[in-house]
Structure formats: structure tokens, C-alpha cells
C-alpha atoms as a PDB file:
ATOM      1  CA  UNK A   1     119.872  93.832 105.202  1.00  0.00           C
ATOM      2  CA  UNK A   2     118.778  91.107 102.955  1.00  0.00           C
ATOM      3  CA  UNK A   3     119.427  88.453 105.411  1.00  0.00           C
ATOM      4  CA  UNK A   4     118.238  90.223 108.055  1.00  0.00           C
ATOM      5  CA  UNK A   5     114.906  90.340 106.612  1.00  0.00           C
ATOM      6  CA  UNK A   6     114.764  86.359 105.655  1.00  0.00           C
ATOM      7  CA  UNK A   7     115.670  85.541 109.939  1.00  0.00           C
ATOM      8  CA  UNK A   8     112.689  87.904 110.644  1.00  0.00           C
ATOM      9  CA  UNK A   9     110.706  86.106 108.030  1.00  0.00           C
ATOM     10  CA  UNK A  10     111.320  82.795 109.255  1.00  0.00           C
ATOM     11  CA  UNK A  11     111.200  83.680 113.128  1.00  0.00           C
ATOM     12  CA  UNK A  12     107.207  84.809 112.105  1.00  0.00           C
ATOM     13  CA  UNK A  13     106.614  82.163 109.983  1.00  0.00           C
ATOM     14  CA  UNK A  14     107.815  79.735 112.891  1.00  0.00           C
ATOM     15  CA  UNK A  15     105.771  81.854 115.704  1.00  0.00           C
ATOM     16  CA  UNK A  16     103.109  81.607 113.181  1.00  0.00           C
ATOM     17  CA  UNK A  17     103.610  77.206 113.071  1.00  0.00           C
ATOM     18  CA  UNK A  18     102.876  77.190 116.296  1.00  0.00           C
ATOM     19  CA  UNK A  19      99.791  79.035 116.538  1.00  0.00           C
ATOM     20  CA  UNK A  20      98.269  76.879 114.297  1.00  0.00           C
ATOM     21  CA  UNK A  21      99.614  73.899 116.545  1.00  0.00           C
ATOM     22  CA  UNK A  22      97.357  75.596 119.018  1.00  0.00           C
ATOM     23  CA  UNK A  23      94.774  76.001 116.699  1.00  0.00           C
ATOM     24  CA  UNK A  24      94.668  72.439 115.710  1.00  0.00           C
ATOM     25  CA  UNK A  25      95.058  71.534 119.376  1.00  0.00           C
ATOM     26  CA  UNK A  26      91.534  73.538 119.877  1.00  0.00           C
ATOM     27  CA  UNK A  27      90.196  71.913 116.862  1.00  0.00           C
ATOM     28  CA  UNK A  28      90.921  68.076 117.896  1.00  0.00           C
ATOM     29  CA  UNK A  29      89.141  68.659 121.085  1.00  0.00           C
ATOM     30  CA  UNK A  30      86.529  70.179 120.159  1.00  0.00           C
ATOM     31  CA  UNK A  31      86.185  67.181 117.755  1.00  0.00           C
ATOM     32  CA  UNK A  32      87.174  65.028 120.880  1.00  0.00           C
ATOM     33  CA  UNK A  33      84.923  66.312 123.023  1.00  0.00           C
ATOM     34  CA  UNK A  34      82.586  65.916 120.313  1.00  0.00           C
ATOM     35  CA  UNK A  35      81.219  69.918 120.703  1.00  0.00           C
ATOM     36  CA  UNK A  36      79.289  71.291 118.060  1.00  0.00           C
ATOM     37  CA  UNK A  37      78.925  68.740 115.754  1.00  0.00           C
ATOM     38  CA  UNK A  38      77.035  70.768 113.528  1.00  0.00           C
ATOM     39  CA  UNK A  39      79.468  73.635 113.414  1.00  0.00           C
ATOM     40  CA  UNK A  40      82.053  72.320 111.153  1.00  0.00           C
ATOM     41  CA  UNK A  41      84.063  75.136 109.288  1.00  0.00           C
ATOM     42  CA  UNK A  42      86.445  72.968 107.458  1.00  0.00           C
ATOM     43  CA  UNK A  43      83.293  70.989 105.878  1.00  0.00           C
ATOM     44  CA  UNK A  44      81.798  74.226 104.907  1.00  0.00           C
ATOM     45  CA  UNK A  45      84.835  75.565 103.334  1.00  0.00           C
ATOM     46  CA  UNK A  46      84.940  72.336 101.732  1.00  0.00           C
ATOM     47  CA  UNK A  47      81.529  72.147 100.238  1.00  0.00           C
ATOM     48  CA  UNK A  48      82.368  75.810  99.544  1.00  0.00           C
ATOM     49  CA  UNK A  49      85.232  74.921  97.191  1.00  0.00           C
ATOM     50  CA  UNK A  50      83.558  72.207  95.583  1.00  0.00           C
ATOM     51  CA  UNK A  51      81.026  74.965  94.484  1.00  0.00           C
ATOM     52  CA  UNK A  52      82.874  77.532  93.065  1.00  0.00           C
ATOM     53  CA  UNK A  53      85.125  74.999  91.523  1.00  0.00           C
ATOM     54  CA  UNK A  54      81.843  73.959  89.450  1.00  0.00           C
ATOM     55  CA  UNK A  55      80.608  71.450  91.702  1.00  0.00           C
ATOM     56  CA  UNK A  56      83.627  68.844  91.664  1.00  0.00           C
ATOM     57  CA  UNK A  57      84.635  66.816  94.707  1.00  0.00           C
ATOM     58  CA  UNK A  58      87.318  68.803  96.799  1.00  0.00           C
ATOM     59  CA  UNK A  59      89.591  66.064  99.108  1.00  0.00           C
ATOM     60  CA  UNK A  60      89.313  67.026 102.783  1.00  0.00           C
ATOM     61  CA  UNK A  61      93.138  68.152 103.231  1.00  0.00           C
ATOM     62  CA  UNK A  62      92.417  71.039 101.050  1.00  0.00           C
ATOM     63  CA  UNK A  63      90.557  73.172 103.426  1.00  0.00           C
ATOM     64  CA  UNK A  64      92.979  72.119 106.494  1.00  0.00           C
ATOM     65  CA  UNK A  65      95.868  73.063 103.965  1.00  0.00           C
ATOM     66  CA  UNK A  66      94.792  76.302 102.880  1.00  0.00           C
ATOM     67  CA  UNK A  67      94.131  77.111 107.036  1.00  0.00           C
ATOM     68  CA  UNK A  68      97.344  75.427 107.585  1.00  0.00           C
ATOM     69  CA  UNK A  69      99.450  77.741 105.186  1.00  0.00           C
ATOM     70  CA  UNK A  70      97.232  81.137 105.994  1.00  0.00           C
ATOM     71  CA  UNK A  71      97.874  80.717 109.471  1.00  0.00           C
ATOM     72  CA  UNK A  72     101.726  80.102 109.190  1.00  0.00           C
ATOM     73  CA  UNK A  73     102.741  82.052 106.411  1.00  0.00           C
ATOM     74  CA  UNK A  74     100.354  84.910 105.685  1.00  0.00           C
ATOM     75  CA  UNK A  75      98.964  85.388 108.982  1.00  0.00           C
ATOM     76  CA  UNK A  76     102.699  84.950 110.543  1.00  0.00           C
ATOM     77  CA  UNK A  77     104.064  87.167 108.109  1.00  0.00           C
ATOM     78  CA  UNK A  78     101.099  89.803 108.482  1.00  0.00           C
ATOM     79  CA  UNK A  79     101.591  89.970 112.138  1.00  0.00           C
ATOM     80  CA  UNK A  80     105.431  91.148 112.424  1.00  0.00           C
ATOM     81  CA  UNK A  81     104.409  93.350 109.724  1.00  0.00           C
ATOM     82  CA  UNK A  82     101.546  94.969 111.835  1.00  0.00           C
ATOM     83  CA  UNK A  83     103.338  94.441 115.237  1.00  0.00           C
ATOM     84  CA  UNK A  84     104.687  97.641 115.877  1.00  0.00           C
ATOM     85  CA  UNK A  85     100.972  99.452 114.786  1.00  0.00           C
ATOM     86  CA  UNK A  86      99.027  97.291 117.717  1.00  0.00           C
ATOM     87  CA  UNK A  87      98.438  98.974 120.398  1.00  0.00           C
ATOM     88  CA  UNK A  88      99.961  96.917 123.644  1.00  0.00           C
ATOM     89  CA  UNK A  89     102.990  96.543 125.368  1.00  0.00           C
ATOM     90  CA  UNK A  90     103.408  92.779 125.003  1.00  0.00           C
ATOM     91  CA  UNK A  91     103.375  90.667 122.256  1.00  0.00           C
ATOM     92  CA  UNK A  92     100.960  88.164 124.021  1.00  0.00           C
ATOM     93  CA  UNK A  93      98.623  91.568 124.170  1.00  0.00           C
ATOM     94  CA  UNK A  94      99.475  92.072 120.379  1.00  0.00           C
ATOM     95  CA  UNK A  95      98.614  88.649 119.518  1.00  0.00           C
ATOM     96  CA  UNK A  96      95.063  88.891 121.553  1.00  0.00           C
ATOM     97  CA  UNK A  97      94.539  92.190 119.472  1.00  0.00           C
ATOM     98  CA  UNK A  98      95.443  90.653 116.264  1.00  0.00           C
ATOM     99  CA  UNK A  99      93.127  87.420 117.003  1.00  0.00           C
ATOM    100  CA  UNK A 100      89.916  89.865 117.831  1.00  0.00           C
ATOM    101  CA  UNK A 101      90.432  91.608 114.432  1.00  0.00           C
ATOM    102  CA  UNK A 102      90.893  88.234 112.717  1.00  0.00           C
ATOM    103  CA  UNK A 103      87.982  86.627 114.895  1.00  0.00           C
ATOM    104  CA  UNK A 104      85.291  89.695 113.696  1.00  0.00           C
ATOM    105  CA  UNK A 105      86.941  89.618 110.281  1.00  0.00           C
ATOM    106  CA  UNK A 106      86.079  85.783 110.116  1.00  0.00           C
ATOM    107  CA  UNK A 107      82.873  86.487 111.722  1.00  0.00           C
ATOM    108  CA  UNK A 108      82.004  89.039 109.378  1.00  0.00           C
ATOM    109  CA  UNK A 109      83.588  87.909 106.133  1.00  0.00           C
ATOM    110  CA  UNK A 110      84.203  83.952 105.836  1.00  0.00           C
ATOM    111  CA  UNK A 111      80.850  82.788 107.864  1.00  0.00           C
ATOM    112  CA  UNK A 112      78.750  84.643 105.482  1.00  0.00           C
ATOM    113  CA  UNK A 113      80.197  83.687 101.985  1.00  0.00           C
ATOM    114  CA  UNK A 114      79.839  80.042 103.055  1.00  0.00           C
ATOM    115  CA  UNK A 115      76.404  81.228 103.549  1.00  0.00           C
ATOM    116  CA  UNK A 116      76.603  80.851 107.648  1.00  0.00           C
ATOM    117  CA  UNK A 117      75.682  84.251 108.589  1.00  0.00           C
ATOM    118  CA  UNK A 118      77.668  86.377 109.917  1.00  0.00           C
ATOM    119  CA  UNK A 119      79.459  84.751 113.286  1.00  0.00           C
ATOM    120  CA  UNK A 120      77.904  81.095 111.602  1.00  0.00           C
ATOM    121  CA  UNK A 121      74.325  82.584 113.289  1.00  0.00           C
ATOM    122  CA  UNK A 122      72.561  81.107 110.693  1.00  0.00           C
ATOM    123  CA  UNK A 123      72.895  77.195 112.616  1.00  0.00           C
ATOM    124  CA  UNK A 124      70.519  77.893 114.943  1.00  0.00           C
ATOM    125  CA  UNK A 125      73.395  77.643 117.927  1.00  0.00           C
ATOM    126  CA  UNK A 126      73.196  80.419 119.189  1.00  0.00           C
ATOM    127  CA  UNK A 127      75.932  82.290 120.480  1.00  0.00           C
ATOM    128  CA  UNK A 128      77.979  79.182 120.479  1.00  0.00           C
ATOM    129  CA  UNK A 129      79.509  78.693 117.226  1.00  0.00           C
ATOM    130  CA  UNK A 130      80.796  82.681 117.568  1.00  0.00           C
ATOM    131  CA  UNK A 131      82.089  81.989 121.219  1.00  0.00           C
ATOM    132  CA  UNK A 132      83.958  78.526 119.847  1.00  0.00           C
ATOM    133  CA  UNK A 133      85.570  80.236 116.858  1.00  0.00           C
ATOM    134  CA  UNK A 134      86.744  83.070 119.241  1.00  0.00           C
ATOM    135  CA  UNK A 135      88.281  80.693 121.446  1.00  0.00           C
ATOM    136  CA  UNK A 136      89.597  78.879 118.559  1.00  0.00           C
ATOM    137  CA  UNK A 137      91.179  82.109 117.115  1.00  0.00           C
ATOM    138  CA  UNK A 138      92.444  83.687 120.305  1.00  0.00           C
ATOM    139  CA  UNK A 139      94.616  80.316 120.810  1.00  0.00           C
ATOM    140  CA  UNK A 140      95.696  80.947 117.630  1.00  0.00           C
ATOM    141  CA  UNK A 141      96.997  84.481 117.687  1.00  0.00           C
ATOM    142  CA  UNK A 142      98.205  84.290 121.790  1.00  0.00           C
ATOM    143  CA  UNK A 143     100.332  81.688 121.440  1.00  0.00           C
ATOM    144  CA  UNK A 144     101.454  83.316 118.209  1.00  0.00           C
ATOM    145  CA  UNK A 145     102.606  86.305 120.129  1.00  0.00           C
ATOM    146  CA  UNK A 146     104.128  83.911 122.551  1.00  0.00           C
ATOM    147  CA  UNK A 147     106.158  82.530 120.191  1.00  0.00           C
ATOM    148  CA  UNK A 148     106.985  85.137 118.373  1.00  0.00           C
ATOM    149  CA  UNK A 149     108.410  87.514 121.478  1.00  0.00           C
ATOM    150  CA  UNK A 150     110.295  84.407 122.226  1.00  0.00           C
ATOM    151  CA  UNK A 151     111.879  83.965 118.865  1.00  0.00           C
ATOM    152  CA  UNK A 152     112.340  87.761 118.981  1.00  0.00           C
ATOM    153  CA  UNK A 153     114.552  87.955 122.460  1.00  0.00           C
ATOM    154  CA  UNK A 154     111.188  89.749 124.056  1.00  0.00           C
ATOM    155  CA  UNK A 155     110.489  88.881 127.453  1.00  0.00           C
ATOM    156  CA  UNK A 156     106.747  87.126 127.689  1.00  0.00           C
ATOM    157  CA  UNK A 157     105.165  89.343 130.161  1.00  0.00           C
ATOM    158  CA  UNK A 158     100.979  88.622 130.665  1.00  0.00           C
ATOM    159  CA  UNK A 159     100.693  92.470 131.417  1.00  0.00           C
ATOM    160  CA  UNK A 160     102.630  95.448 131.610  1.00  0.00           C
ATOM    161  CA  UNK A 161     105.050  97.021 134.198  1.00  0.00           C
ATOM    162  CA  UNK A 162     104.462 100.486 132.335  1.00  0.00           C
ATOM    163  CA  UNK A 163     102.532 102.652 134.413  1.00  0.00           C
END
């Protein structure tokens, strides 16, 4: 039972790896493409950091770390743990389920304590910065459920058969 449990551990950590690649693949275009320059998340959390750790510099990695581990280990994890409880009959559905909780969550909850607003509305973009991070979070959790109904023997169906 044991080991049964670690290969279902490391099959979501792995689906969640390569969500984040498709997070980071969102996030180097958009710096690419040069969109939003003023909408910079990982600088805020940065500067965040810096101020609650009493004002000391905080090295740029750091933020993309601390994304880079929540998205494949906790957010992986978290996932097959709440799998069976989405609604859906696909784990690409799942996965788009998963990413609108996590996009108003981070809407909600991280935008305002880096003193953003809620959905970063506080930039004076608009409706952009909200629209970006839920592209930028739906990559994230689709290919996630991609991934993860691969690594679990599940075919990758877009909708459902069921009637």
C-alpha cells in the first residue's frame, strides 16, 4: 500500500512539473512579447518578501522557486487528492476546474496582500492583468490534468461521451 501511494505521489508531482513548464512557457512570452510590463507578479512577490523579511534584499530566484515548488509539489499533490471531488468527467475538465478555483483564489488572496487589489485591479490595467493571470493559470492546471490522466492510464478526452 505504501508503495502504491509513493507511484501516485510521484505520477502528480510529475503531472504537476509539467504544468509549471506550461506556466513558465506563458510567462516567457508574455515577457517576450513584452505584454504588461507593469504587471509583474514575481517582482511583487519579491518586493513582498523583502518586506516582511524586515526590508532585506530577496535574490530574484526566490519568488520563481517558491512558484516553482507550489506548483509541482503542493499544487500536484493537492490535485490527485481533490480529483475524485471535481465535478467532470475528464481530467483535462478537472484540471480547468481546479485552475478557476486557484485563478479566483489568487485573485482574491495573493493580489491583495501584495497590495494589488484583488485580480491586481489596483494597476490601472484594467481587466487585463486578471484576464493574463487566468490564462496563465488555466495553462497551468490543463496541461496538469493532461499529464496527469496520461501518467494515470486515463484516456485524454476534450469532452465527454457520457450522455
Amino acid at each position: 500500500m505504501h508503495r502504491l501511494m509513493d507511484h501516485h505521489v510521484w505520477k502528480s508531482v510529475a503531472a504537476g512539473l509539467c504544468g509549471n513548464a506550461a506556466h513558465s512557457s506563458v510567462m516567457f512570452l508574455k515577457r517576450w512579447m513584452d505584454w504588461l510590463p507593469t504587471f509583474q507578479p514575481y517582482q511583487d512577490l519579491q518586493l513582498g518578501l523583502s518586506g516582511w523579511l524586515g526590508g532585506g534584499p530577496v535574490h530574484p530566484t526566490v519568488p520563481w522557486a517558491m512558484s516553482f515548488v507550489n506548483g509541482t509539489l503542493v499544487l500536484g499533490v493537492l490535485f490527485r487528492l481533490t480529483y475524485h471531488f471535481l465535478p467532470g468527467h475528464n481530467a483535462i475538465t478537472k484540471g480547468f476546474l481546479f485552475g478557476i478555483v486557484g485563478w479566483i483564489a489568487m485573485g482574491l488572496l495573493y493580489f491583495p496582500i501584495l497590495g494589488r487589489g484583488a485580480f491586481a485591479s489596483d494597476l490601472g490595467l484594467g481587466v487585463l492583468p486578471a484576464a493574463f493571470s487566468l490564462a496563465m493559470v488555466l495553462a497551468y492546471s490543463m496541461f496538469m490534468g493532461m499529464a496527469f490522466s496520461l501518467l494515470h492510464s486515463e484516456p485524454v478526452r476534450l469532452w465527454s461521451t457520457r450522455g
